[in-house]
C-alpha atoms as a PDB file:
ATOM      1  CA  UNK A   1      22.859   7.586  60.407  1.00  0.00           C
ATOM      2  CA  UNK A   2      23.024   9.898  63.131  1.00  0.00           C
ATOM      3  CA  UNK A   3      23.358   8.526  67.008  1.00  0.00           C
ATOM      4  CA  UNK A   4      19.289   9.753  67.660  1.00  0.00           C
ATOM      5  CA  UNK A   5      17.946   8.429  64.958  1.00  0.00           C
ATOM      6  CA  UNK A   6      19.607   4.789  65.321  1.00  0.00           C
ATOM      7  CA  UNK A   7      18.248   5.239  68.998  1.00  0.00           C
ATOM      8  CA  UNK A   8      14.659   5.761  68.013  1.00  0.00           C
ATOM      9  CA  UNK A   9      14.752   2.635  65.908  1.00  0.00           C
ATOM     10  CA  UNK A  10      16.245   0.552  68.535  1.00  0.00           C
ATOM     11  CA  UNK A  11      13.692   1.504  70.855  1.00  0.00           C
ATOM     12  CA  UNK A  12      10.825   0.838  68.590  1.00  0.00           C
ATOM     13  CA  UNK A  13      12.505  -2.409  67.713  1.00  0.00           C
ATOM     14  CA  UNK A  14      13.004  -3.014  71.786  1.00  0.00           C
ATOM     15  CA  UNK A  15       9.503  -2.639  72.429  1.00  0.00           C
ATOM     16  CA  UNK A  16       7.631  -5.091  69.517  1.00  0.00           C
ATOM     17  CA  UNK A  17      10.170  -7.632  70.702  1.00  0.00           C
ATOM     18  CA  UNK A  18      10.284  -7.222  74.391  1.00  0.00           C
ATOM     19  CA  UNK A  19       7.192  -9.316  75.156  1.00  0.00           C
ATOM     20  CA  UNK A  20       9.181 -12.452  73.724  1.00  0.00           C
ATOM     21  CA  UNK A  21      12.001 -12.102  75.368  1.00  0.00           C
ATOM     22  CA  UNK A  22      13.544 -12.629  79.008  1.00  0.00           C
ATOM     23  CA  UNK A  23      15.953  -9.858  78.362  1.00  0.00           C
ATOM     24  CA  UNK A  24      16.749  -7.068  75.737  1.00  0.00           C
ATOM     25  CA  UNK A  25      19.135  -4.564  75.313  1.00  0.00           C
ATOM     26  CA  UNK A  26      20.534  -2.469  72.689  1.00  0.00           C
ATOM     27  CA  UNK A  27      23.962  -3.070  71.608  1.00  0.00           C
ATOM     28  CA  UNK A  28      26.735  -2.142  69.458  1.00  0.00           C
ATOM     29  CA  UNK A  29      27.507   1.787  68.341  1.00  0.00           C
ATOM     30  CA  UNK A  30      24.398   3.046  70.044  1.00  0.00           C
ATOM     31  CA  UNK A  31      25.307   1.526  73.393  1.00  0.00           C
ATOM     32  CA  UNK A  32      28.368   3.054  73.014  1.00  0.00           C
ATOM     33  CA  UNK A  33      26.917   6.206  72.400  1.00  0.00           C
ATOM     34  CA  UNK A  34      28.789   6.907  68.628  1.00  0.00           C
ATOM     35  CA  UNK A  35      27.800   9.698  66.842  1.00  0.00           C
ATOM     36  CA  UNK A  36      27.532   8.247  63.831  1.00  0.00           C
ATOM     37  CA  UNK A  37      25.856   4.451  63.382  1.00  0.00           C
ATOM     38  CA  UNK A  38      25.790   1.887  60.840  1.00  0.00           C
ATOM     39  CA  UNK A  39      23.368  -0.412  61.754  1.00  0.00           C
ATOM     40  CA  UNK A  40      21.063  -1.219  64.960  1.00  0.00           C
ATOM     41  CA  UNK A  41      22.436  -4.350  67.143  1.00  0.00           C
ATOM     42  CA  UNK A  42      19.731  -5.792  69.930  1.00  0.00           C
ATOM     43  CA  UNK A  43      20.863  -8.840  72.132  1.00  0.00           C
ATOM     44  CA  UNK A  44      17.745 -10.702  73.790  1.00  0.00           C
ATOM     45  CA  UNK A  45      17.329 -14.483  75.498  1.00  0.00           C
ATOM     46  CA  UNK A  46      13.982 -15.400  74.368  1.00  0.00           C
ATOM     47  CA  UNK A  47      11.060 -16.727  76.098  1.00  0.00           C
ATOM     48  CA  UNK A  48       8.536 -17.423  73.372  1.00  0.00           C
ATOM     49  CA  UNK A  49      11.470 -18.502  70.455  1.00  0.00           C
ATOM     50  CA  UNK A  50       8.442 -19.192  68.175  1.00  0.00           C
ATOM     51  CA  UNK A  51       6.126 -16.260  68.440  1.00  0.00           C
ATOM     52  CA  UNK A  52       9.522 -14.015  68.902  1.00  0.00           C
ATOM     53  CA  UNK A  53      10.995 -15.178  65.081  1.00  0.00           C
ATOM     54  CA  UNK A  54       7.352 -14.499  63.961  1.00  0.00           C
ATOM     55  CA  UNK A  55       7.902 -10.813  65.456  1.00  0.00           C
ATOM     56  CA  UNK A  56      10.841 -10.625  64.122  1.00  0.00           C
ATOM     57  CA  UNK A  57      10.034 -12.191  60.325  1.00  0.00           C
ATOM     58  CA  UNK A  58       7.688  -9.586  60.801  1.00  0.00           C
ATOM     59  CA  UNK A  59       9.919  -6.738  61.146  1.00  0.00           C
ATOM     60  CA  UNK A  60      10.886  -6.483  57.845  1.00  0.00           C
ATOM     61  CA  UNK A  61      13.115  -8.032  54.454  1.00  0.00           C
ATOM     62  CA  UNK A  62      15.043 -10.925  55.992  1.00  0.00           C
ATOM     63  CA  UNK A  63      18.346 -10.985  54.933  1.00  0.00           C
ATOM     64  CA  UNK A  64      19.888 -13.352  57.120  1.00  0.00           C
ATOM     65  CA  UNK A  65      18.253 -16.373  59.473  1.00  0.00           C
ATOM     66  CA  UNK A  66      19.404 -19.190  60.875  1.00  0.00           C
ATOM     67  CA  UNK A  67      21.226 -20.218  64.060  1.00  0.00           C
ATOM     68  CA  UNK A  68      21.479 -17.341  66.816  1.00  0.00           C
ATOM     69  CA  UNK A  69      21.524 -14.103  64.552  1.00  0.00           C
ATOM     70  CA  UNK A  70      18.776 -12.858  62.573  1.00  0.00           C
ATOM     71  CA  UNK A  71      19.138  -9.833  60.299  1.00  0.00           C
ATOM     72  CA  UNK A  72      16.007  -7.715  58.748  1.00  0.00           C
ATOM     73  CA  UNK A  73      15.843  -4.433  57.202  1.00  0.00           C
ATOM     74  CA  UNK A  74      13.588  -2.482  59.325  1.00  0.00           C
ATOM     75  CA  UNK A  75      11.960   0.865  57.318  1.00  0.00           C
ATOM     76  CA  UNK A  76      15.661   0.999  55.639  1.00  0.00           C
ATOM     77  CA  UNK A  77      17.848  -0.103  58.568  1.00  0.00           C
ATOM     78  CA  UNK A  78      19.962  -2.690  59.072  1.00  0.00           C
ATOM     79  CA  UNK A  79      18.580  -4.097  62.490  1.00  0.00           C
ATOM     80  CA  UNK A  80      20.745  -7.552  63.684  1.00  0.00           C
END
């Protein structure tokens, strides 16, 4: 997917997590600023680990829990 539209997710991924979290930030090809982008990488410390793996449960299609990475599909986008 194009750079802007990776972006857009990210942020709208940034904001239903950021009340969980001590610190967020988008990662990966869009923090590089590629043109092109495969998936959506956020890195957060949590503050509220419970209510935050409810948020993001409630993302979308888990595909991958457990440990320190969780991976949904987010309206068709990989988001990890």
């Amino acid at each position: 997917m194009k750079l802007e539209q990776a972006q857009k997710i990210a942020e709208e991924v940034v904001k239903r997590l950021s009340p969980y979290c001590q610190r967020i930030q988008i990662a990966g090809s869009i923090r590089r600023q590629k043109p092109q982008v495969r998936d959506v990488d956020i890195v957060l410390i949590p503050s509220d680990p419970w209510n935050l793996t409810h948020e993001i449960l409630g993302l979308g299609l888990s595909s991958v829990a457990g440990g320190e990475i969780r991976r949904v599909n987010y309206n068709g986008t990989q988001v990890d």
